[in-house]
Protein backbone atom coordinates (compact mmCIF):
# COMPACT_ATOMS: atom_id res chain seq x y z
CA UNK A 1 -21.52 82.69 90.73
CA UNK A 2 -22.46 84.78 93.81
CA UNK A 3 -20.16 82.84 96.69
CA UNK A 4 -21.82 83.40 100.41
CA UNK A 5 -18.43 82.27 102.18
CA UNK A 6 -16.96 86.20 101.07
CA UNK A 7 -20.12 87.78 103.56
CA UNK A 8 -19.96 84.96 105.91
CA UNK A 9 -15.55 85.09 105.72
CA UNK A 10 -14.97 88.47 105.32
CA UNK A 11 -11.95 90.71 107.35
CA UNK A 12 -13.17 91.38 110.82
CA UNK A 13 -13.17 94.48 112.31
CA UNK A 14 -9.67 94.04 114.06
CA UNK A 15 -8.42 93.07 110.11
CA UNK A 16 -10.20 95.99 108.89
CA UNK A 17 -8.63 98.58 111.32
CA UNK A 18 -5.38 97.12 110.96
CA UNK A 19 -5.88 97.60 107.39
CA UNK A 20 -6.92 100.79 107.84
CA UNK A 21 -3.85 101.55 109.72
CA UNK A 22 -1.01 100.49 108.43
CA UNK A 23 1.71 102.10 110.39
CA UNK A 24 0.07 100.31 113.90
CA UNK A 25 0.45 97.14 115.65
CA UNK A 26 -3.50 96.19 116.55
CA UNK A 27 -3.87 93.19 119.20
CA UNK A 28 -6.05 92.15 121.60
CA UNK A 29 -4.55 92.01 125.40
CA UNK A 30 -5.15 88.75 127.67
CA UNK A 31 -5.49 88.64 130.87
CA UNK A 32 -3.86 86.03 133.64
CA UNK A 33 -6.63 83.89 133.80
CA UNK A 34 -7.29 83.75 129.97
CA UNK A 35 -9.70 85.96 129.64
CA UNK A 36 -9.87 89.12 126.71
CA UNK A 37 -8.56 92.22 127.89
CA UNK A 38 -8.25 95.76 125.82
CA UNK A 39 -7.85 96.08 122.47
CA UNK A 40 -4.25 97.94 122.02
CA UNK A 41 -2.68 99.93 119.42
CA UNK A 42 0.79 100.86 118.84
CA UNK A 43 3.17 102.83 116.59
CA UNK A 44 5.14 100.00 114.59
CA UNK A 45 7.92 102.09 115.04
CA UNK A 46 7.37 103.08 119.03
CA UNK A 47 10.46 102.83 121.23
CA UNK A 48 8.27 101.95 124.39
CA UNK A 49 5.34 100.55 125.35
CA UNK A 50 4.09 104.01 126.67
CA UNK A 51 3.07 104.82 123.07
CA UNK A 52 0.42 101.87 123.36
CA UNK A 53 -3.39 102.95 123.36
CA UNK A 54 -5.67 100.70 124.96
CA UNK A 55 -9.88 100.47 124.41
CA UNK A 56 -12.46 98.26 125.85
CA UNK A 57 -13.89 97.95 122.35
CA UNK A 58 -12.45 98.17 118.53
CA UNK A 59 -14.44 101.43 117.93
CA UNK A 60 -13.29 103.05 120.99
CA UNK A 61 -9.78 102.04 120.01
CA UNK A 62 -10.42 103.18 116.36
CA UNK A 63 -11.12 106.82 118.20
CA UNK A 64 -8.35 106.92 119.12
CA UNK A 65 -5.55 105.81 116.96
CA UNK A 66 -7.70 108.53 114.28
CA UNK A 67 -7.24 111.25 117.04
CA UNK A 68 -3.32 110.25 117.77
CA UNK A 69 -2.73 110.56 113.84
CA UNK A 70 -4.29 113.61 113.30
């Protein structure tokens, strides 16, 4: 039985980075007034928030957690 609700309920792209990187916190700031802000990414095991990396967009943000692990 071929189910539509797996293409139409699959991981997003936030689930599939945070798959993809296991060892990182992924989240999505908001602003004061409610509104999205950056997408962030953190170490799990980061002592500060200075170790956070912050993107407009997921891809962006994808950048650059692959260039802080390499």
């Amino acid at each position: 039985m071929d189910d539509e609700r797996t293409t139409l309920f699959g991981p997003s792209a936030a689930e599939i980075l945070q798959a993809d990187f296991p060892g990182w916190l992924i989240w999505r700031d908001f602003m004061q007034g409610g509104n999205h802000g950056d997408w962030c990414a953190r170490p799990i095991n980061a002592t500060s928030e200075d170790n956070t990396l912050r993107h407009a967009d997921l891809e962006g943000l994808r950048k650059l957690v692959e260039a802080h692990d390499a």
